[in-house]
Protein backbone atom coordinates (compact mmCIF):
# COMPACT_ATOMS: atom_id res chain seq x y z
CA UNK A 1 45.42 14.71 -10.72
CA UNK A 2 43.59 11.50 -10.32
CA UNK A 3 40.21 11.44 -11.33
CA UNK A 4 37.66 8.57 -9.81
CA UNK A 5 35.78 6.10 -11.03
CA UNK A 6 32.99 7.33 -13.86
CA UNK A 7 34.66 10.85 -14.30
CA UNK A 8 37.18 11.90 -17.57
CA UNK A 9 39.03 15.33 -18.05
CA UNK A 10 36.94 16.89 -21.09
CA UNK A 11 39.96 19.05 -22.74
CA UNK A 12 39.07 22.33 -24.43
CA UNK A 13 39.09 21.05 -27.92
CA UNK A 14 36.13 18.77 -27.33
CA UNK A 15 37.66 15.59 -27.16
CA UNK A 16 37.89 13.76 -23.70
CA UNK A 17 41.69 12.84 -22.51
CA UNK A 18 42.12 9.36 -24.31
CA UNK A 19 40.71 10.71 -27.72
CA UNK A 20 37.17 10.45 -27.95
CA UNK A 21 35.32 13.08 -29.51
CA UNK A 22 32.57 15.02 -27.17
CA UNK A 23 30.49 17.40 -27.77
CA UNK A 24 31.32 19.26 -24.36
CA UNK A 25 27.92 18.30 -22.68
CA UNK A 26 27.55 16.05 -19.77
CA UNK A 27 26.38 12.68 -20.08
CA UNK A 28 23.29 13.23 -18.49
CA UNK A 29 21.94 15.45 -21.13
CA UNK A 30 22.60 18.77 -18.83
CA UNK A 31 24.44 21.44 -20.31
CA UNK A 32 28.62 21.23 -19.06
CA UNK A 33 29.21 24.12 -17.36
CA UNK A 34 31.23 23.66 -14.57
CA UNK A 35 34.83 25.85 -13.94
CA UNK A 36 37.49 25.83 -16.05
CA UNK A 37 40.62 23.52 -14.29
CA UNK A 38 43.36 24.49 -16.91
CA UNK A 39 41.39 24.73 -19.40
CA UNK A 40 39.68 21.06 -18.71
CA UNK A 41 36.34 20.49 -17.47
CA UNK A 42 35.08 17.19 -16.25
CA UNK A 43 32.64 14.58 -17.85
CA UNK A 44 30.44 12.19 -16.45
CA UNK A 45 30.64 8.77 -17.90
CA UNK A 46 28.41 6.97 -15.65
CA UNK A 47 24.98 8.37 -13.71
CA UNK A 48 25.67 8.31 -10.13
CA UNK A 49 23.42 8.39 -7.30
CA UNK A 50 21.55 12.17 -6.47
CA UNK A 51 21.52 12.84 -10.33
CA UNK A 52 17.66 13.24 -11.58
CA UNK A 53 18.46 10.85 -14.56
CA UNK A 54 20.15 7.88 -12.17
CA UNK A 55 16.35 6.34 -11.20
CA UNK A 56 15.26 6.26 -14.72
CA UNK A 57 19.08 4.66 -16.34
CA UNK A 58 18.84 2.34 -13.43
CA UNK A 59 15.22 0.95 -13.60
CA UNK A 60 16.09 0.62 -18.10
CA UNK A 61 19.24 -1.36 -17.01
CA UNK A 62 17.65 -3.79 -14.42
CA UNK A 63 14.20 -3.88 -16.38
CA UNK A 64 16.47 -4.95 -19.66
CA UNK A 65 18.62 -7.46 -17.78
CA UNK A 66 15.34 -9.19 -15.90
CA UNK A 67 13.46 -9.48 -18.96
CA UNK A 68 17.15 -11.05 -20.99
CA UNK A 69 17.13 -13.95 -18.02
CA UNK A 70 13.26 -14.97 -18.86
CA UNK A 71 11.26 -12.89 -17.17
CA UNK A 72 8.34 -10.76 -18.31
CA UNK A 73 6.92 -7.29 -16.81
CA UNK A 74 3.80 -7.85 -15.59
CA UNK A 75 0.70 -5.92 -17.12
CA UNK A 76 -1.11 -5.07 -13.98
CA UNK A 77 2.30 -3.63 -11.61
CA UNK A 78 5.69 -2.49 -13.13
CA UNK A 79 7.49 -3.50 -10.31
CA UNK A 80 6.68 -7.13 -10.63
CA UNK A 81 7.95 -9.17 -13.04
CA UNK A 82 6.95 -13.14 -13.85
CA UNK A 83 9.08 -16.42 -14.62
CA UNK A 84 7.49 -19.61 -14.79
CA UNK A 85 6.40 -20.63 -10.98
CA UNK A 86 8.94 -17.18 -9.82
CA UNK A 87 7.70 -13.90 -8.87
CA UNK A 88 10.46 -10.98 -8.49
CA UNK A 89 9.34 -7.99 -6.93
CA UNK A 90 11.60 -4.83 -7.48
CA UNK A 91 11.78 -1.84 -5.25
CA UNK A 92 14.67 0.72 -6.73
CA UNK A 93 17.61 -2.01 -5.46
CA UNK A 94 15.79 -4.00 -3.20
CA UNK A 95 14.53 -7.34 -4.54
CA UNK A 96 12.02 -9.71 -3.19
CA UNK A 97 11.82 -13.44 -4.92
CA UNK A 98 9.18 -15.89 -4.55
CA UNK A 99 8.73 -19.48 -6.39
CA UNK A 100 6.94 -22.30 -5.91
CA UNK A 101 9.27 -24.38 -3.96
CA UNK A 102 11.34 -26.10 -6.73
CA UNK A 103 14.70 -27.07 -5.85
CA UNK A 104 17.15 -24.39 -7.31
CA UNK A 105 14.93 -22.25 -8.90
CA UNK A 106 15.58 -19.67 -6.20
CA UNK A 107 19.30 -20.34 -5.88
CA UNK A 108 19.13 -20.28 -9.66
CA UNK A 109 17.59 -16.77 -10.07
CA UNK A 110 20.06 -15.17 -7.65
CA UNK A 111 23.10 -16.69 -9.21
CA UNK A 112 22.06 -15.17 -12.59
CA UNK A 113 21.77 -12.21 -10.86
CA UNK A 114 24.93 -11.66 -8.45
CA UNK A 115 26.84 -12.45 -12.10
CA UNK A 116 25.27 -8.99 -13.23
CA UNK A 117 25.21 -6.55 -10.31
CA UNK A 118 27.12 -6.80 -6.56
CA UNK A 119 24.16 -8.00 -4.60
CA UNK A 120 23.60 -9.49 -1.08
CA UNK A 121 22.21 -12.70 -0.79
CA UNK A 122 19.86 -12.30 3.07
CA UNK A 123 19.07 -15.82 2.67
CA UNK A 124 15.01 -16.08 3.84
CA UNK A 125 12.46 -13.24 3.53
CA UNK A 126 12.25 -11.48 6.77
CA UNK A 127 12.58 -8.40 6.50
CA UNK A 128 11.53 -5.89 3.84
CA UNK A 129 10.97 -2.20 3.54
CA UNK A 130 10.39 -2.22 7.04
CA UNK A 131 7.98 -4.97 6.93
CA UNK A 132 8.58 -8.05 9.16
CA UNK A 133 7.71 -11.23 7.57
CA UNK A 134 6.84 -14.60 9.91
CA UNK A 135 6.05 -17.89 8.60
CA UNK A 136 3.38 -19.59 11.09
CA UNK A 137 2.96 -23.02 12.12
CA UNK A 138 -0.19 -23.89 9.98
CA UNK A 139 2.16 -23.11 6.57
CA UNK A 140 1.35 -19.91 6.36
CA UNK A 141 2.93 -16.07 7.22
CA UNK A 142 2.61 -12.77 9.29
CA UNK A 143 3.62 -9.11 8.52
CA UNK A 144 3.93 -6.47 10.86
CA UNK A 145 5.87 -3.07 11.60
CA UNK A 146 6.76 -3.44 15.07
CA UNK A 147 10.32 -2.25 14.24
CA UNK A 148 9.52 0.90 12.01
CA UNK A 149 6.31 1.65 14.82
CA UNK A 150 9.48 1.72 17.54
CA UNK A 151 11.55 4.17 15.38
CA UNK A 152 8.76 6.58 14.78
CA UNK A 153 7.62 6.58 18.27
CA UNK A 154 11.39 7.87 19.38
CA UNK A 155 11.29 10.14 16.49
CA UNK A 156 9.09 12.28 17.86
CA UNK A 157 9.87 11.21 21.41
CA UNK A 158 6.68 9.92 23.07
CA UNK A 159 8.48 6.42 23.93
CA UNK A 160 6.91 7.98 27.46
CA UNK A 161 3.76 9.09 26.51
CA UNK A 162 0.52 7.74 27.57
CA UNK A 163 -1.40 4.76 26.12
CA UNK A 164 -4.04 5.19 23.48
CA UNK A 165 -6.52 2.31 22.82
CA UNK A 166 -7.92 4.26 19.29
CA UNK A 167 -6.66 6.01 16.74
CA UNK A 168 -9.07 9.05 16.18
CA UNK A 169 -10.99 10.76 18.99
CA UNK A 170 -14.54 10.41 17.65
CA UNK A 171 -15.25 13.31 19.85
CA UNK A 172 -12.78 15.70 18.47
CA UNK A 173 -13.34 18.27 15.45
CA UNK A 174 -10.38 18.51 13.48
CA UNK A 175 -12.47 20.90 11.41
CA UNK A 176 -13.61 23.05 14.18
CA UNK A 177 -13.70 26.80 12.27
CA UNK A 178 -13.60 28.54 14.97
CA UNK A 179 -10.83 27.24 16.87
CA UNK A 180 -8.21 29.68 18.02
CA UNK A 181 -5.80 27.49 18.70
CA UNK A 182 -2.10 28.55 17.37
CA UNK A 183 -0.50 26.78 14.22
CA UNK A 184 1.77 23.62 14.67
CA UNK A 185 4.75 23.06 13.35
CA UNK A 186 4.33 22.24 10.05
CA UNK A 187 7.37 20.61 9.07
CA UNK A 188 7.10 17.90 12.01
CA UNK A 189 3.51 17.90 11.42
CA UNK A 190 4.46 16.73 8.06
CA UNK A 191 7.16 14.56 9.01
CA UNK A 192 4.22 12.80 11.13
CA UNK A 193 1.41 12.38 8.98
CA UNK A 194 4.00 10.74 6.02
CA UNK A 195 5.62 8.71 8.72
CA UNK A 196 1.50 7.46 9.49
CA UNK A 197 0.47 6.98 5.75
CA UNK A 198 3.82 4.47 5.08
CA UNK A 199 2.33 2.50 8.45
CA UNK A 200 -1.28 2.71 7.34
CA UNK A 201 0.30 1.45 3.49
CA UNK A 202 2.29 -1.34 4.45
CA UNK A 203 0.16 -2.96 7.32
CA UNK A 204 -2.31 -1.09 9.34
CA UNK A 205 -5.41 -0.74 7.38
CA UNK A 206 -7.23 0.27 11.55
CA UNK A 207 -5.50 3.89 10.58
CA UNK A 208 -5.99 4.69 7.12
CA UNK A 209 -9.34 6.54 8.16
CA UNK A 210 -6.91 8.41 9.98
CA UNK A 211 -3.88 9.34 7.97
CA UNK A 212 -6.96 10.45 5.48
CA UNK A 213 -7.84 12.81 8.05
CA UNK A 214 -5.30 14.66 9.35
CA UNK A 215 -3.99 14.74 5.94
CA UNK A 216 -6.63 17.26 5.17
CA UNK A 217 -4.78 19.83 7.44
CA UNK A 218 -1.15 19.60 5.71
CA UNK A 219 -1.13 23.43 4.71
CA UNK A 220 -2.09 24.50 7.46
CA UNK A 221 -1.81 22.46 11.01
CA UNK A 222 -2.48 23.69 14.27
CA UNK A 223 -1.78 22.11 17.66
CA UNK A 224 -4.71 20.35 17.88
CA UNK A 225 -4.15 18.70 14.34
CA UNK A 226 -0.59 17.74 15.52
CA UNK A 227 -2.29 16.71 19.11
CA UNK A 228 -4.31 14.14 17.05
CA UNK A 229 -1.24 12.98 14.97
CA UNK A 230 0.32 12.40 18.08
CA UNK A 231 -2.39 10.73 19.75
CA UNK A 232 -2.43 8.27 17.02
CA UNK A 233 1.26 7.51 17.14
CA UNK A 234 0.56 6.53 20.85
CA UNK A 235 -2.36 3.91 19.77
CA UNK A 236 0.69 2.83 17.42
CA UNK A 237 2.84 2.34 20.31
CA UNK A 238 -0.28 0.21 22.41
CA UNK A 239 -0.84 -2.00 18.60
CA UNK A 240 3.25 -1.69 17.66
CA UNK A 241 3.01 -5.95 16.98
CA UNK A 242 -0.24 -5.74 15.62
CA UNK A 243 -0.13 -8.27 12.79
CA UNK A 244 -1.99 -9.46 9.29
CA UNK A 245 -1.97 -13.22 9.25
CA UNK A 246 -2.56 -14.84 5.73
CA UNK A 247 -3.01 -18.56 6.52
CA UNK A 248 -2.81 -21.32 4.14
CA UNK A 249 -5.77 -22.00 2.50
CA UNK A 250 -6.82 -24.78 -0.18
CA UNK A 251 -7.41 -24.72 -3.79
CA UNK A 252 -9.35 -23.00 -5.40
CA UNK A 253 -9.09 -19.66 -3.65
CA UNK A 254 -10.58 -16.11 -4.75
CA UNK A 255 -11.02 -12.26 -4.15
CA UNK A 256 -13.52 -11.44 -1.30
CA UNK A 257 -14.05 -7.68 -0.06
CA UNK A 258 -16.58 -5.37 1.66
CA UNK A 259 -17.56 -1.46 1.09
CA UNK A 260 -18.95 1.52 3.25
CA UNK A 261 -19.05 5.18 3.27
CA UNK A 262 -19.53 7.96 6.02
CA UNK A 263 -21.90 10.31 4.57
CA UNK A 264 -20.72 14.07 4.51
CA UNK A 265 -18.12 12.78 6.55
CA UNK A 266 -16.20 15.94 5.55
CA UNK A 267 -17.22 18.89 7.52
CA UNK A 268 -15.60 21.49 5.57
CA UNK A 269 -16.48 20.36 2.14
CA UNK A 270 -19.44 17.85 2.68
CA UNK A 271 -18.15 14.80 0.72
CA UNK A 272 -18.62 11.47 1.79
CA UNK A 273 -15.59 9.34 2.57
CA UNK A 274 -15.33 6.27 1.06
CA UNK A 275 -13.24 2.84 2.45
CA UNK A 276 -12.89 -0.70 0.77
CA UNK A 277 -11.15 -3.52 1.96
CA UNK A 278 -9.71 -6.81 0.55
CA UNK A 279 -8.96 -10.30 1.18
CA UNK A 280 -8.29 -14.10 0.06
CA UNK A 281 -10.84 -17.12 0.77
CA UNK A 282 -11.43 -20.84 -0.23
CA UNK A 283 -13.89 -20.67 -2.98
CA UNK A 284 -15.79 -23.92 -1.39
CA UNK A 285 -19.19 -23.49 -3.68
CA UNK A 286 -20.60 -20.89 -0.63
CA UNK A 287 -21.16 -16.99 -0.60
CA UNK A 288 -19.71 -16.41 3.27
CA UNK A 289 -18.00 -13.31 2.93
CA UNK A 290 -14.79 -14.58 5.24
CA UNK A 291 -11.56 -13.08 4.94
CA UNK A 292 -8.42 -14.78 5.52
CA UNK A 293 -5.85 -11.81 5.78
CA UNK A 294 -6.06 -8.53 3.37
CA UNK A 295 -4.62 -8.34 0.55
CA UNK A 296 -5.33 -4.43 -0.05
CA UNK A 297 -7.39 -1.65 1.67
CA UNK A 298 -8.57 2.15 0.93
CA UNK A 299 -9.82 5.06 2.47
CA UNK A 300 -10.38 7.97 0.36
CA UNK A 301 -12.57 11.11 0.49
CA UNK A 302 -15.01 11.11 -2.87
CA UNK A 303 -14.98 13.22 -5.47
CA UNK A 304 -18.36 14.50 -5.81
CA UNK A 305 -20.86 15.52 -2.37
CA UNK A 306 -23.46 13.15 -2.64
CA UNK A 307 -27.25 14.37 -2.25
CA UNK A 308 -28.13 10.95 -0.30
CA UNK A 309 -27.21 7.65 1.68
CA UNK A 310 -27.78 5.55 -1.49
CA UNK A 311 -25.74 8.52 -4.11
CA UNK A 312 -22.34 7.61 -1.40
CA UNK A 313 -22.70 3.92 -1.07
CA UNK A 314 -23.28 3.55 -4.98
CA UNK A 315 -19.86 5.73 -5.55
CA UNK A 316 -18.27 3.81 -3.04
CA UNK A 317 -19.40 0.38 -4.58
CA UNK A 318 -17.68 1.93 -7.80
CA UNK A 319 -14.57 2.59 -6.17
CA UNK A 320 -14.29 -0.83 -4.92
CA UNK A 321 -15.81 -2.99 -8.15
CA UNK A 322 -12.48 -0.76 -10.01
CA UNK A 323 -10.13 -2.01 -7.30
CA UNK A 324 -11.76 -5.51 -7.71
CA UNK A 325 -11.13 -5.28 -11.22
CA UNK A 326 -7.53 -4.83 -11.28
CA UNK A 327 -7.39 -7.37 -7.92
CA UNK A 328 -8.44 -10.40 -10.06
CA UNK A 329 -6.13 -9.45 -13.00
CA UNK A 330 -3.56 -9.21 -10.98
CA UNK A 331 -4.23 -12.40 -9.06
CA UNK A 332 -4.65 -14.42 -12.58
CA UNK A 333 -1.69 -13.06 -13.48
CA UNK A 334 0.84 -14.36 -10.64
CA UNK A 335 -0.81 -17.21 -9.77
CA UNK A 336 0.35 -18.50 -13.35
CA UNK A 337 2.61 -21.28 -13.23
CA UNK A 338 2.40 -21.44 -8.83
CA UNK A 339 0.52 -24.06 -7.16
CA UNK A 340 -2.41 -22.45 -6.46
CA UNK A 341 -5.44 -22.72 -8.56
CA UNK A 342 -7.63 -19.61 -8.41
CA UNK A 343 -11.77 -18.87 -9.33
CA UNK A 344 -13.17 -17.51 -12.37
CA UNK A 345 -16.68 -16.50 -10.84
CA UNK A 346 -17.28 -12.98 -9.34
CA UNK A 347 -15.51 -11.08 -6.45
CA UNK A 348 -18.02 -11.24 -3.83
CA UNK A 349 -18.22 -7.37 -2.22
CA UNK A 350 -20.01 -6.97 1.10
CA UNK A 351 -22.45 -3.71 1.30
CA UNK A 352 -24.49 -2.59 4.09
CA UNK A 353 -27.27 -0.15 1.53
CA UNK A 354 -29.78 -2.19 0.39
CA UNK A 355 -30.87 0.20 -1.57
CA UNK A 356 -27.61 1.04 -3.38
CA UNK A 357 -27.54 -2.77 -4.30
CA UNK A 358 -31.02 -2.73 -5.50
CA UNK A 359 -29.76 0.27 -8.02
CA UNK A 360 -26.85 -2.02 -9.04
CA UNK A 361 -28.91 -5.10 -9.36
CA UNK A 362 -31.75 -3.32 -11.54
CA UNK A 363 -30.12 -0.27 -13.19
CA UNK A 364 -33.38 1.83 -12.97
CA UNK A 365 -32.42 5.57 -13.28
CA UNK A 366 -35.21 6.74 -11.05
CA UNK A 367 -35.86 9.90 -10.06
CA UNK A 368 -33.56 10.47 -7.05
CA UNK A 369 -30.60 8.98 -8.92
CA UNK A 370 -31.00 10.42 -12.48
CA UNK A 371 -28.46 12.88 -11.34
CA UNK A 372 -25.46 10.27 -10.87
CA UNK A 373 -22.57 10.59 -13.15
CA UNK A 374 -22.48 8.41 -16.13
CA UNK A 375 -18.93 7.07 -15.03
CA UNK A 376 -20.44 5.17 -11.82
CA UNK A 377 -22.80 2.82 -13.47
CA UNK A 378 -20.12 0.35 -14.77
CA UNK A 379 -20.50 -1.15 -11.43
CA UNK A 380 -24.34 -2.24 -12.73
CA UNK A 381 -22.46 -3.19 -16.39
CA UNK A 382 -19.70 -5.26 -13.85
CA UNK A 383 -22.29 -6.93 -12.26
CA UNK A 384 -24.47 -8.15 -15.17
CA UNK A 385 -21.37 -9.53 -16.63
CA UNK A 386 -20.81 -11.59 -13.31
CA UNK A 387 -17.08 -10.05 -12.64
CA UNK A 388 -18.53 -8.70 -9.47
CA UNK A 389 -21.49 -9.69 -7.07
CA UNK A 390 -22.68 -7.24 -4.03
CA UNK A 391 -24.22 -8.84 -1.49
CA UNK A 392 -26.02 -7.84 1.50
CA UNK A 393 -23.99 -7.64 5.08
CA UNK A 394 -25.50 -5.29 8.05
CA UNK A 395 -23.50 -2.36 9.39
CA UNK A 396 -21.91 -4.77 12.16
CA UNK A 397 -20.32 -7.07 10.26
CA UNK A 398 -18.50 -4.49 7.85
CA UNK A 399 -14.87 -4.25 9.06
CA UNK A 400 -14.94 -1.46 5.69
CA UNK A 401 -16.67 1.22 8.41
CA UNK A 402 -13.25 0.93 10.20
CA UNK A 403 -11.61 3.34 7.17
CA UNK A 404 -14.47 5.83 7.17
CA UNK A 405 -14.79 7.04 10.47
CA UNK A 406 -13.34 7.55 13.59
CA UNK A 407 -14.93 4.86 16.04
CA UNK A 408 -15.09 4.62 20.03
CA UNK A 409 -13.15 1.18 21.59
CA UNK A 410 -16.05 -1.29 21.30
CA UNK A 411 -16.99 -0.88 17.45
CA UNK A 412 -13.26 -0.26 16.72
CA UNK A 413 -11.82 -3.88 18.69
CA UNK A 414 -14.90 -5.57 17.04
CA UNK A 415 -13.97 -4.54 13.47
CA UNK A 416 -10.58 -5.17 14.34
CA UNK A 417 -11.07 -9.17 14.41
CA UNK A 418 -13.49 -8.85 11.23
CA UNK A 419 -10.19 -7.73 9.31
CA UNK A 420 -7.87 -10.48 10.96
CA UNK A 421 -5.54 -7.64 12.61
CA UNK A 422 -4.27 -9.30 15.87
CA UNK A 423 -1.84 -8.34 18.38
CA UNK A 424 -1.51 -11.90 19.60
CA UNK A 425 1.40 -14.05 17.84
CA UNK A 426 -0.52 -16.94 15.49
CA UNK A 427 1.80 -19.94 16.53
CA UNK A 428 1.44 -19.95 20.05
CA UNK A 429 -1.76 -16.98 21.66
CA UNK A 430 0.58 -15.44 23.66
CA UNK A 431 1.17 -11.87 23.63
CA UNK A 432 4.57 -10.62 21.77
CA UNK A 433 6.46 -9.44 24.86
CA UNK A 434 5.08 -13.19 26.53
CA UNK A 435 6.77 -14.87 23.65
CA UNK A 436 10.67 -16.68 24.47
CA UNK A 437 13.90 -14.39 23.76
CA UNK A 438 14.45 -16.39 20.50
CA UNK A 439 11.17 -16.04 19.00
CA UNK A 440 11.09 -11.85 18.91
């Protein structure tokens, strides 16, 4: 018999058919106990895909043979790794390269590469993990998920189904207790809410409020719960080319952001929910807090319930002065050896609580704070040392209060445009399905 590639008759005697000695486990570590054939049992000489071990041997063989060819792991992200003026992103076998526009040095990395591994070489980045990728007319690029909104919306066949112009029905209790409405399925339920968070994750920060939400109701859904995750795939389909556009800017750039809460937004437990969101602008000597495309965005229920406006808007000025923190690391760090030249001074952070930026500023334990955890104040500590630097913004100007709450149409479109989410294509201000055959 024949045996394929990567598997060796282990004879009874220990030793595998050409000699080698064995010690009559499998190569994975696993204990051999498959049937007897004749007295032979097979051994694995390679891992091969659906074995628990074949992530980890892959990742040490691709993470030793990067690092052999120059590069270096990068500190802040395992999955990127650094080469003078080349960034590599790695995704289990998909690879993303950028460089700084040297002749070669592309061509150069991919040749070293195809010599190790059989590879495809798909030329220009547009398309990965599901994310489109569009360069624009004024040097810079789009993303969207107009493809991966169109497969989820047949999915779970609502290709007909009505128009939705918002995620989240402010007027809707998903925590209504006394609801007597009859469970959902909770494996498509399931299926929906994961299919939402990789959406919200990759390029629609407008429903990470609400992939926060229903996720709340995982062990439990009923039809309502899946009647929101529905209605939320629909405002997909209405926003399916919804786009982030990062245009070019000058030198020097930096790390801009904004921060809100929605108090006890939580009707079952009472905590606060927190959202933060993250962009690039030229760093031209003034404090506007303008974003140009984001960069990285978060909505997250908090930890602790919070006795008062100020208590949620100081724990959600933490949350975003730790995401600022590794933001500027990791923006030092693979800018190194590109043409861009970044900003040493603080990340400027947006907050509409004067009062919470009053206890940043000062530090004064008063009486209704005293009570704070000890692990929040490093956002006063950040802010002495000048890594960070909240400033004042009112409530309308926030695009943050678009990830803690559900909002009606007028807020929602408004905070929309603050984040630079647009359904309209940035070369030409025509609507996708206006734009010529060639250009989809």
């Amino acid at each position: 018999m024949e045996m394929p590639l990567g598997i060796d008759w282990l004879v009874s005697d220990g030793s595998t058919s050409d000699g080698r000695a064995s010690n009559g486990s499998a190569s994975d570590g696993s204990a051999s106990n498959g049937s007897a054939l004749d007295g032979n049992i097979l051994i694995r000489r390679k891992a091969l895909y659906g074995l628990k071990q074949a992530p980890r041997l892959w990742y040490e063989d691709i993470d030793g043979y990067l690092q052999s060819i120059g590069f270096r792991q990068s500190a802040e992200d395992p999955n990127l790794y650094l080469q003078q003026g080349v960034l590599l992103v790695l995704y289990v076998d998909d690879l993303l390269i950028a460089h700084n526009g040297k002749e070669g040095q592309g061509h150069r990395i991919k040749q070293l590469l195809q010599k190790k591994y059989k590879m495809c070489d798909l030329g220009a980045a547009k398309h990965f993990l599901g994310i489109e990728i569009e360069k624009t007319k004024d040097g810079g690029f789009s993303i969207c998920q107009r493809g991966y909104m169109n497969t989820i919306i047949r999915r779970f066949r609502l290709m007909d189904a009505k128009l939705a112009k918002f995620p989240l029905d402010p007027q809707t209790d998903l925590a209504n207790t006394h609801c007597e409405d009859k469970p959902a399925n909770r494996k498509e339920y399931l299926s929906m809410v994961g299919s939402l968070m990789y959406a919200a994750l990759g390029s629609r920060p407008d429903i990470a409020f609400s992939v926060t939400a229903l996720s709340r109701y995982n062990v439990q859904p009923l039809e309502m719960h899946a009647t929101a995750a529905k209605r939320v795939l629909r405002y997909l389909k209405t926003t399916a080319g919804f786009r982030i556009h990062y245009r070019w800017l000058p030198n020097p750039i930096t790390i801009v952001g904004y921060t809100d809460f929605d108090w006890a937004g939580n009707l079952t437990t009472r905590k606060s929910v927190g959202g933060c969101v993250f962009g690039l602008r030229n760093s031209d000597g003034n404090n506007e807090l303008v974003i140009s495309g984001l960069i990285h965005w978060q909505s997250k229920s908090q930890s602790v319930v919070a006795l008062s406006t100020l208590e949620a808007e100081y724990i959600a000025c933490s949350h975003a002065t730790r995401e600022s923190l590794w933001l500027r690391r990791m923006m030092k760090e693979a800018t190194g050896g590109m043409a861009v030249k970044t900003v040493d001074g603080p990340v400027l952070i947006g907050c509409d609580n004067q009062g919470a930026i009053k206890l940043i500023t000062s530090g004064v334990i008063r009486q209704k704070s005293k009570h704070i955890d000890v692990k929040y104040h490093h956002v006063h500590d950040e802010q002495m040392k000048g890594t960070v630097k909240f400033q004042y913004i009112t409530s309308e100007s926030n695009p943050a209060d678009l990830l803690t709450k559900p909002l009606a149409v007028p807020r929602h479109e408004r905070l929309l445009q603050l984040t630079g989410l647009t359904l309209f294509g940035p070369d030409n201000g025509k609507p996708d399905d206006e734009k010529p055959e060639d250009n989809k």
